[in-house]
Protein backbone atom coordinates (compact mmCIF):
# COMPACT_ATOMS: atom_id res chain seq x y z
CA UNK A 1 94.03 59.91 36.34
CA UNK A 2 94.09 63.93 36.00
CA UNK A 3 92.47 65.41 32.96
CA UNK A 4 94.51 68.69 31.38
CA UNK A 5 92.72 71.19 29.28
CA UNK A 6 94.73 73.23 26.95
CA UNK A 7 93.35 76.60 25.45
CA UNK A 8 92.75 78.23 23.18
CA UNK A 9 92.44 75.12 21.16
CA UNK A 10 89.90 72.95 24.21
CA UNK A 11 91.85 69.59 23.59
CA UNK A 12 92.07 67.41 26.82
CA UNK A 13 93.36 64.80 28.01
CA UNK A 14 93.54 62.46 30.62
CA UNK A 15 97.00 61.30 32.12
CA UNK A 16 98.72 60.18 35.01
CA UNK A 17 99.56 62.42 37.98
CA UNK A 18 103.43 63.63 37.80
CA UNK A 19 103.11 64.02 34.10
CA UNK A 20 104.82 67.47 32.83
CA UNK A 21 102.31 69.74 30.98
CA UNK A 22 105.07 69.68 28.24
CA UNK A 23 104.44 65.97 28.11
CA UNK A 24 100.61 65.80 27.78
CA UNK A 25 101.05 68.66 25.24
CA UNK A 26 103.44 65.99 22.99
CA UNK A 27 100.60 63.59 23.79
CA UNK A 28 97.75 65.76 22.45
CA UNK A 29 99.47 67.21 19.78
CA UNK A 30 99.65 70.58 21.40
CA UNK A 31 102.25 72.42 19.79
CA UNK A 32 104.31 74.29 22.77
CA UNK A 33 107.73 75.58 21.53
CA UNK A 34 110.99 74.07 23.24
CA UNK A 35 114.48 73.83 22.30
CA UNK A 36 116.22 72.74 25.53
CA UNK A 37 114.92 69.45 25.33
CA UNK A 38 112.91 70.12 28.42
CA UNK A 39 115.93 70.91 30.38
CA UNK A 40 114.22 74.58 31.97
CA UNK A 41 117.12 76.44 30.12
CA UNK A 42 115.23 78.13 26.66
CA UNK A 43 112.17 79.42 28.64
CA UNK A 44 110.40 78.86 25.28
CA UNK A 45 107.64 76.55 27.24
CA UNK A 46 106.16 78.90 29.07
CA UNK A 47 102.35 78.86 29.68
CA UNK A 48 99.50 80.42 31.95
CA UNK A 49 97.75 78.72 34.73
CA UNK A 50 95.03 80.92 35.96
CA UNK A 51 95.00 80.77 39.61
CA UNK A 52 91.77 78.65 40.22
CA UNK A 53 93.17 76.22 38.19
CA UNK A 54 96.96 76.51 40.20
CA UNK A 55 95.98 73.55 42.29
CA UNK A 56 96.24 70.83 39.70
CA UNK A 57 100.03 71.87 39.16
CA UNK A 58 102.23 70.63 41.61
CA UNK A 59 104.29 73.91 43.29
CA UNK A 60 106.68 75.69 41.25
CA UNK A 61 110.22 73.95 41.39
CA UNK A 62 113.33 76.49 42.54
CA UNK A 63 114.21 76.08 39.23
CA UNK A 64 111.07 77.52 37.62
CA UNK A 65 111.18 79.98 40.30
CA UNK A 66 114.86 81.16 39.40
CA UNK A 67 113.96 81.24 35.75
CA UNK A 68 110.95 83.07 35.66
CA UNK A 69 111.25 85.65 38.33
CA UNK A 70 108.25 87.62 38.52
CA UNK A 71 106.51 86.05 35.66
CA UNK A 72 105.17 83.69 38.14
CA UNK A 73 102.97 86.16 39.85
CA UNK A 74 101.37 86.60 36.60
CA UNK A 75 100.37 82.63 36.49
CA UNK A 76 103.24 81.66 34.47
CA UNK A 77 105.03 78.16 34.32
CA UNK A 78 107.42 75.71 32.51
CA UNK A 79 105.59 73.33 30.51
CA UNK A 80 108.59 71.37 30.64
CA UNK A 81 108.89 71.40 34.60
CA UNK A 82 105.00 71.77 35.95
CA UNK A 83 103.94 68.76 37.04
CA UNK A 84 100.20 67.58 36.91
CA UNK A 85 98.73 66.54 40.36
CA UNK A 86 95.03 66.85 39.17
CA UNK A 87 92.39 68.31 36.77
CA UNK A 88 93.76 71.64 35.27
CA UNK A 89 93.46 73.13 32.64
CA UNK A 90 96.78 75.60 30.98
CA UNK A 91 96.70 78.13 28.08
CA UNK A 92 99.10 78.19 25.71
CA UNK A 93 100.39 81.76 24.72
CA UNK A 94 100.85 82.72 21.04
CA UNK A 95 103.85 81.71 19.44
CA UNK A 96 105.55 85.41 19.19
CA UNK A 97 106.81 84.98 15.19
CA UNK A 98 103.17 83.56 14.57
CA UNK A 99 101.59 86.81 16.76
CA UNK A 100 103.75 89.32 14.49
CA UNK A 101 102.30 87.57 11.67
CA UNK A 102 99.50 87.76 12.54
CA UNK A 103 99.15 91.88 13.47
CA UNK A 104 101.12 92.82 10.14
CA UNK A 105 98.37 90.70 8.57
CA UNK A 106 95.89 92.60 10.32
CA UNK A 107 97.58 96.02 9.66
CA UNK A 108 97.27 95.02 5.59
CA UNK A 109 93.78 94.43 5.70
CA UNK A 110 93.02 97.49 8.02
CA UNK A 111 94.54 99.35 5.10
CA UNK A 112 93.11 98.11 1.63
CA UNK A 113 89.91 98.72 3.94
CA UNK A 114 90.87 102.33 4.25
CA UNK A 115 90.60 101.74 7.78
């Protein structure tokens, strides 16, 4: 068994090798966006493996590669196509509506501060 750690929110999990990150995520109620079915065509499951954790991720697949160009030098994958080989541990980034939100929010309160 591997054990997957997903930030921010710490949850892990332990599953079996050649498990997608997309599919522990379902398992422990991880919320990662996806509308392609897991089919590496909406890009919406993207997430960040830092490189000391790289090694529990099987090697990108041509397809990830094709898809996500030079966003894999920055530690980017598919959730929906990495594979799990060992422990590792993935952050999820912000959901972009939810980060817009979430900076006009901050904008409001910056202002009725007088900030």
């Amino acid at each position: 068994m591997a054990v997957i750690t997903f930030l921010p929110s710490r949850k892990t999990l332990q599953v079996r090798p050649g498990t997608t990150v997309l599919g522990a995520a379902g398992k422990a109620r991880v919320p990662i966006q996806v509308r392609c079915g897991g089919n590496a065509s909406c890009l919406m499951c993207k997430i960040v493996v830092a490189p000391e954790h790289a090694a529990g991720l099987a090697p990108l697949t041509k397809n990830e590669q094709l898809k996500l160009g030079s966003l894999q030098e920055s530690g980017y994958r598919l959730g929906c196509q990495a594979k799990i080989t060992g422990d590792v541990t993935v952050s999820i980034p912000e959901d972009p509506l939810k980060s817009a939100i979430r900076r006009q929010l901050e904008r409001q309160r910056e202002e009725e501060n007088g900030i």
